[in-house]
N, C-alpha and C. Protein backbone atom coordinates (compact mmCIF):
# COMPACT_ATOMS: atom_id res chain seq x y z
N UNK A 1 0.84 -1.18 0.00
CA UNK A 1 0.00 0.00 0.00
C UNK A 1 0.89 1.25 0.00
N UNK A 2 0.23 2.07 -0.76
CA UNK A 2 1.08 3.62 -0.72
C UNK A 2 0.67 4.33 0.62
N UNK A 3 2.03 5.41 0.36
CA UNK A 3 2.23 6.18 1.43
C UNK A 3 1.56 7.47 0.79
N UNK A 4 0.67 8.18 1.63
CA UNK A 4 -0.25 9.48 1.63
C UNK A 4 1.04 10.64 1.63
N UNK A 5 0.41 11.09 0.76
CA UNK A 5 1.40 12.48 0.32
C UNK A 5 0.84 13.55 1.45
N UNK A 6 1.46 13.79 2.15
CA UNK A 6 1.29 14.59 3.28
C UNK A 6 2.34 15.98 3.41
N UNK A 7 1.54 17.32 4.05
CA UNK A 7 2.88 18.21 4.31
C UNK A 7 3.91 18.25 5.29
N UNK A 8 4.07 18.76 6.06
CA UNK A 8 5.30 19.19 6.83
C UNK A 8 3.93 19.54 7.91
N UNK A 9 3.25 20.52 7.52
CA UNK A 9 2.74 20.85 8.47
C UNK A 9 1.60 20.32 9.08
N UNK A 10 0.67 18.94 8.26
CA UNK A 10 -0.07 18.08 8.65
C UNK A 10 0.99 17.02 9.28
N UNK A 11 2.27 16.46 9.08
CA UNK A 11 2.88 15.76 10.09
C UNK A 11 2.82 16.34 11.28
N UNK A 12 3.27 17.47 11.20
CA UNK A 12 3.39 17.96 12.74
C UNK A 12 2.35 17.86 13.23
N UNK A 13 0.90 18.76 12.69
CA UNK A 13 -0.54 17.97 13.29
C UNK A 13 -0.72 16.58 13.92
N UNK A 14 0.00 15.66 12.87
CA UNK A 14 -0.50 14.35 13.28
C UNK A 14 0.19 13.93 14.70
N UNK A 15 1.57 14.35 14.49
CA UNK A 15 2.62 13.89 15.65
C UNK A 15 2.30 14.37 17.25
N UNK A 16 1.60 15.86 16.94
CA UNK A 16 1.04 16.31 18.26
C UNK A 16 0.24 15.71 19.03
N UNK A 17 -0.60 14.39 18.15
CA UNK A 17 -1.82 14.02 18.51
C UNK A 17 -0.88 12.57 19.53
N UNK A 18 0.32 12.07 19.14
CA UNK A 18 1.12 11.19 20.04
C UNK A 18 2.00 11.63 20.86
N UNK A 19 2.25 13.19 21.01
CA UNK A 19 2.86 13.64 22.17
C UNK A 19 4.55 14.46 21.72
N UNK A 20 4.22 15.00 20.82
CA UNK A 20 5.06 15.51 20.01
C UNK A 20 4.67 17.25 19.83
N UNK A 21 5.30 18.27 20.05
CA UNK A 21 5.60 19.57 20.89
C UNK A 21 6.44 19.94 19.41
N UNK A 22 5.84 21.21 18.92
CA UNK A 22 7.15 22.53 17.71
C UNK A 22 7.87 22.36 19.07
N UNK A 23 9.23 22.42 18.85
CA UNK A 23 10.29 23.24 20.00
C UNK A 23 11.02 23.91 19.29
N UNK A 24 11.31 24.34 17.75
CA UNK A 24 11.77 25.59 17.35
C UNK A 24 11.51 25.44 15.87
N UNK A 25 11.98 26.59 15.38
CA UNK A 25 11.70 26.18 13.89
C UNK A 25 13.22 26.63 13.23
N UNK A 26 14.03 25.56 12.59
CA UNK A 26 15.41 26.81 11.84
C UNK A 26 15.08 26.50 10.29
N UNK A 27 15.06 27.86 9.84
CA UNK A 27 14.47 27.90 8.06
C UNK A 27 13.33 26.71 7.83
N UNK A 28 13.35 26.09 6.72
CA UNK A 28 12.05 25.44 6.74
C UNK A 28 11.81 24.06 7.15
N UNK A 29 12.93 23.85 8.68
CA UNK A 29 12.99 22.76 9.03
C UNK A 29 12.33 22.73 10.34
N UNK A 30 11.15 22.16 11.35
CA UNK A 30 10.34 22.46 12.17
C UNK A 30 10.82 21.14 12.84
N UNK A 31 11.61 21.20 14.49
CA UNK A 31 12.01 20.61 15.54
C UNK A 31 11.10 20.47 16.37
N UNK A 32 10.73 18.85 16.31
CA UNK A 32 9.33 18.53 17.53
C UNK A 32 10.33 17.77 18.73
N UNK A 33 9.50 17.79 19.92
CA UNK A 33 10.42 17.01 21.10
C UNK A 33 8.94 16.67 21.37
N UNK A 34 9.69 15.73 21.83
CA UNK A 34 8.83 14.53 22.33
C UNK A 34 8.42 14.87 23.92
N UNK A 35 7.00 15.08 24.69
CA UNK A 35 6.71 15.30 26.03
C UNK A 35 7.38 14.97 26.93
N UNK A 36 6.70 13.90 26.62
CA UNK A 36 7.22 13.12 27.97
C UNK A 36 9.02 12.24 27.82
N UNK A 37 9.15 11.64 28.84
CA UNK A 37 10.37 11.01 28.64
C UNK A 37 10.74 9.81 27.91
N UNK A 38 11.31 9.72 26.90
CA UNK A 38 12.61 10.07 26.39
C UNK A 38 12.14 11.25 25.96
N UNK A 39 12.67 12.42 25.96
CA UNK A 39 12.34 13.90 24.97
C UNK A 39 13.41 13.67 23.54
N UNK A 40 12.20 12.81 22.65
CA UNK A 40 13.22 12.54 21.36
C UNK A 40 12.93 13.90 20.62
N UNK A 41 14.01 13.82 19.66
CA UNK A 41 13.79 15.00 18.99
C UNK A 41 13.38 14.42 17.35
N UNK A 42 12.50 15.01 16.75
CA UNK A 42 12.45 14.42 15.29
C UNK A 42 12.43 15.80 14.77
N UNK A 43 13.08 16.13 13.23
CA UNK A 43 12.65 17.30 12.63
C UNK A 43 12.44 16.95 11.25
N UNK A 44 11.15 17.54 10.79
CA UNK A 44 9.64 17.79 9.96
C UNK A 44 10.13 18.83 8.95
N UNK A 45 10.77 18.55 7.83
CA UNK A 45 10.63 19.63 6.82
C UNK A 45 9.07 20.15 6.07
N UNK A 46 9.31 21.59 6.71
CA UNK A 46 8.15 22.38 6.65
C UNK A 46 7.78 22.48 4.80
N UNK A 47 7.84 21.44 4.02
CA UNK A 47 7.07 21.81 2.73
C UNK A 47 5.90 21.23 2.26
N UNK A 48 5.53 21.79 1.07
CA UNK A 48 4.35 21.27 0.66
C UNK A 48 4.15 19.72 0.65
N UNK A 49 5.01 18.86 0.38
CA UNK A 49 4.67 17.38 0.10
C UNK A 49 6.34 16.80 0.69
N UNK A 50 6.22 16.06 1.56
CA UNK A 50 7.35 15.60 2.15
C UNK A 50 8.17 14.39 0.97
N UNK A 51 8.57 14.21 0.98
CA UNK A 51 9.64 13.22 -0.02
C UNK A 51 9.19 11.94 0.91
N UNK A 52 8.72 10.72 0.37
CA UNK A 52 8.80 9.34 0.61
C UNK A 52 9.67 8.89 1.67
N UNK A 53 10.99 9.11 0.70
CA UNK A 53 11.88 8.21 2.31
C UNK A 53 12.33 9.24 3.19
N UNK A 54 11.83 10.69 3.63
CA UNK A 54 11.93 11.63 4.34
C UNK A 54 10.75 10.84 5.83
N UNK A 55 9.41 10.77 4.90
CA UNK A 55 8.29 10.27 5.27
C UNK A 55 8.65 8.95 6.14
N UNK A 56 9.03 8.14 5.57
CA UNK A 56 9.24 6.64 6.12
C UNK A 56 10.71 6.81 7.16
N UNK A 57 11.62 7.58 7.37
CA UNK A 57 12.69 7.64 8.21
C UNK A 57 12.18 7.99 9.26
N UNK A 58 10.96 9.82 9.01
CA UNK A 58 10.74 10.26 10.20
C UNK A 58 9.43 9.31 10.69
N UNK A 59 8.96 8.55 10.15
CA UNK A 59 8.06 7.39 10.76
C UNK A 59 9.09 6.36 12.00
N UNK A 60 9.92 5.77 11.12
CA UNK A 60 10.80 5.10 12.10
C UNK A 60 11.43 5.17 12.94
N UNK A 61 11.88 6.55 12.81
CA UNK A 61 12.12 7.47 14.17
C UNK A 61 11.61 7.68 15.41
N UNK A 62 10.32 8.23 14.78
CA UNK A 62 9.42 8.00 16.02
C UNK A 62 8.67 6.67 16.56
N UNK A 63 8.66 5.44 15.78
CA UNK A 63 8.14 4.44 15.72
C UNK A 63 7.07 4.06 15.51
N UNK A 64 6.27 4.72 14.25
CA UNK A 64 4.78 4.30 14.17
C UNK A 64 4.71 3.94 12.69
N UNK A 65 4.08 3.17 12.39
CA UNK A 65 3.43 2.43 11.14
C UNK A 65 3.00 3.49 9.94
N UNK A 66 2.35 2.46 8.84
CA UNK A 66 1.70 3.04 7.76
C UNK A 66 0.63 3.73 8.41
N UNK A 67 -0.59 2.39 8.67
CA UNK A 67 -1.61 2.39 9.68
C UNK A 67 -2.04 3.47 10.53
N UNK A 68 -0.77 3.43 11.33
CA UNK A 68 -1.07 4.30 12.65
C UNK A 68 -0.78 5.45 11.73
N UNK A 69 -0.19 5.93 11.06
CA UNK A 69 0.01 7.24 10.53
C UNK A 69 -0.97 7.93 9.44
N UNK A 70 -1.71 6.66 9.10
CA UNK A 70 -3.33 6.65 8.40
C UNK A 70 -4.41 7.54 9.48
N UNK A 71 -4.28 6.79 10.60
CA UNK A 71 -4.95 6.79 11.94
C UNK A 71 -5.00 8.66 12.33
N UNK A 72 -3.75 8.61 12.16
CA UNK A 72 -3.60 10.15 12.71
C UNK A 72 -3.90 11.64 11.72
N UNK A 73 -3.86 11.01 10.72
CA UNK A 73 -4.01 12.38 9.06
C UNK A 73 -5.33 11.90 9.15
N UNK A 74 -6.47 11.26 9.54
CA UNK A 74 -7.48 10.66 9.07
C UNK A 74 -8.21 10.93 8.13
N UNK A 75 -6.56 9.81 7.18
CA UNK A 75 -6.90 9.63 5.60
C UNK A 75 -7.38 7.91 5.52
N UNK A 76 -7.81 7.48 6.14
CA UNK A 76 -7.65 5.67 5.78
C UNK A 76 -8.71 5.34 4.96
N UNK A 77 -8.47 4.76 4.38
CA UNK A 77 -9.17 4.38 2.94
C UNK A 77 -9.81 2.80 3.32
């Protein structure tokens, strides 16, 4: 199954919804930390349509699925 063409700034939407915080922004790259503990850091390039394996790294990073990332844009088909 394909991956949903999503922005920069609907990731960050989605990520907030699992506990994921803007903690700064440098040029069009947007730094989330994670709440609670571990305070991971992931950073979200702020453009129109994120690149695929941009998409699937910062998935693995944070550790969530196709699915769950369906779950959270609520795009699921």
């Amino acid at each position: 199954m394909k991956l949903p063409v999503v922005s920069g700034r609907e990731l960050v939407k989605a990520l907030s919804k699992i506990g994921y915080e803007a903690d700064h922004q440098t040029g069009s790259h947007i730094i989330l930390r994670r709440v609670n503990f571990p305070h991971v850091r992931v950073t979200v390039p702020a453009h129109p349509a994120i690149a695929k394996g941009t998409l699937l790294a910062i998935m693995k990073h944070v550790g969530i699925t196709r699915e769950a990332l369906l779950d959270l844009l609520h795009k699921r088909h």
